[in-house]
Protein backbone atom coordinates (compact mmCIF):
# COMPACT_ATOMS: atom_id res chain seq x y z
CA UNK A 1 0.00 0.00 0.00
CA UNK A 2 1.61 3.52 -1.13
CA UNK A 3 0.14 6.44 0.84
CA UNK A 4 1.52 9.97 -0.71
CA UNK A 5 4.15 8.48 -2.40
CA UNK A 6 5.23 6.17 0.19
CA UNK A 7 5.49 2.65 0.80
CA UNK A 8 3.38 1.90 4.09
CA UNK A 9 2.62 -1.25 4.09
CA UNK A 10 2.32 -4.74 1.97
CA UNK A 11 0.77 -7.94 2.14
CA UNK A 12 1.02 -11.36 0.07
CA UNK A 13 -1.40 -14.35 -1.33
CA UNK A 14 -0.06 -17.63 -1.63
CA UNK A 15 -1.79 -19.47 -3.75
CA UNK A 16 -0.06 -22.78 -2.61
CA UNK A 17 -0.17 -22.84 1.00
CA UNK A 18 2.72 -24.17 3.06
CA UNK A 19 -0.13 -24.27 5.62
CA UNK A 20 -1.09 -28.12 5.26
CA UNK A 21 -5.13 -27.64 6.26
CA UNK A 22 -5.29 -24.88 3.88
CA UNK A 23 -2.77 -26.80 1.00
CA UNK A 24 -5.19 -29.63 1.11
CA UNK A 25 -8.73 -27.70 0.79
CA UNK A 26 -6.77 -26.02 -1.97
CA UNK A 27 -7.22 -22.50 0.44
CA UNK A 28 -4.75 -19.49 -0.72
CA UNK A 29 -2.93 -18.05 2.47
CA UNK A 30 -2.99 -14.34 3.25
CA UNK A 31 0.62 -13.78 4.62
CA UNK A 32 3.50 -11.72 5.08
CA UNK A 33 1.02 -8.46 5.94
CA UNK A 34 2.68 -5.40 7.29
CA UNK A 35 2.15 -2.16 8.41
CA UNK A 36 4.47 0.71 9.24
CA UNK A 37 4.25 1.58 13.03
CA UNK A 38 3.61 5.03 12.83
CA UNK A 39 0.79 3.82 10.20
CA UNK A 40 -1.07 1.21 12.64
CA UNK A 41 -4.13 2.01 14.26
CA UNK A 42 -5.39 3.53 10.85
CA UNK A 43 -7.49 0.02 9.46
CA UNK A 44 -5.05 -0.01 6.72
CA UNK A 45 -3.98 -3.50 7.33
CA UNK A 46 -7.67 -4.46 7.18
CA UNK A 47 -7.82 -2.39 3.49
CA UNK A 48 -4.87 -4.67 2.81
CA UNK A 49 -6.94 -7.68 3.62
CA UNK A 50 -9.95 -6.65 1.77
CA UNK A 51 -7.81 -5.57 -1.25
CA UNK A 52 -6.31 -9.39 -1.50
CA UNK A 53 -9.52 -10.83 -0.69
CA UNK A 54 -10.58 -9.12 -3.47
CA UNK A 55 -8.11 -10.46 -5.42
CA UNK A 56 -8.34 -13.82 -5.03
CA UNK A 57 -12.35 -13.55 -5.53
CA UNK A 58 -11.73 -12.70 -9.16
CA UNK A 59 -9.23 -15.12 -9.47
CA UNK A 60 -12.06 -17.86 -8.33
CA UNK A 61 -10.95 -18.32 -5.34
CA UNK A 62 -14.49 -19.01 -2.73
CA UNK A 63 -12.50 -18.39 0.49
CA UNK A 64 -9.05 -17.20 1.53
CA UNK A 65 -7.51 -17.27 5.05
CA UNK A 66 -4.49 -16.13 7.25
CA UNK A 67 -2.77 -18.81 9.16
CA UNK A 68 -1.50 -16.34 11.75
CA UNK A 69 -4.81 -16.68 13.03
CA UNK A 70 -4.61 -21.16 13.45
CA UNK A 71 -1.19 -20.94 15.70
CA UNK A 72 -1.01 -20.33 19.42
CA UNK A 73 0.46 -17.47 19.93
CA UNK A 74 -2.40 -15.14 18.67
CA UNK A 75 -3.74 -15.43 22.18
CA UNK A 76 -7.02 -16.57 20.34
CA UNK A 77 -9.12 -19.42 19.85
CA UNK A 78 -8.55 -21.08 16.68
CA UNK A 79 -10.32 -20.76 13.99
CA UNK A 80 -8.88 -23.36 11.93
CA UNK A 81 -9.52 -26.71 13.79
């Protein structure tokens, strides 16, 4: 994501998950998303998300998913079990 010229954070679709859960329900992995610090807070991570959400959509794709959010340390129940 470019805000006024600069480079503010980025994100990444895998089409081929390393993930096995996802690999094997043929589910593309959202990964690699970053924001700058002094650019958190804003929701543009979540307009990074949408954006490859989007993406995959037209490519076909019925679902997409992070696997940050299937590993323990997110502190969060997971959703992918």
């Amino acid at each position: 994501m470019v805000l006024e010229g600069e480079s503010v954070g980025r994100g990444t679709l895998k089409w081929h998950s390393a993930y096995g859960p996802f690999r094997e329900a043929g589910i593309p992995e959202i990964n690699d998303l970053w924001v700058r610090r002094e650019h958190r807070g804003l929701g543009l991570g979540r307009r990074i998300i949408a954006h490859i959400e989007g993406l995959a959509r037209a490519a076909g794709a019925r679902r997409s998913a992070s696997a940050s959010a299937c590993t323990p340390t997110t502190g969060r129940r997971s959703a992918c079990t």
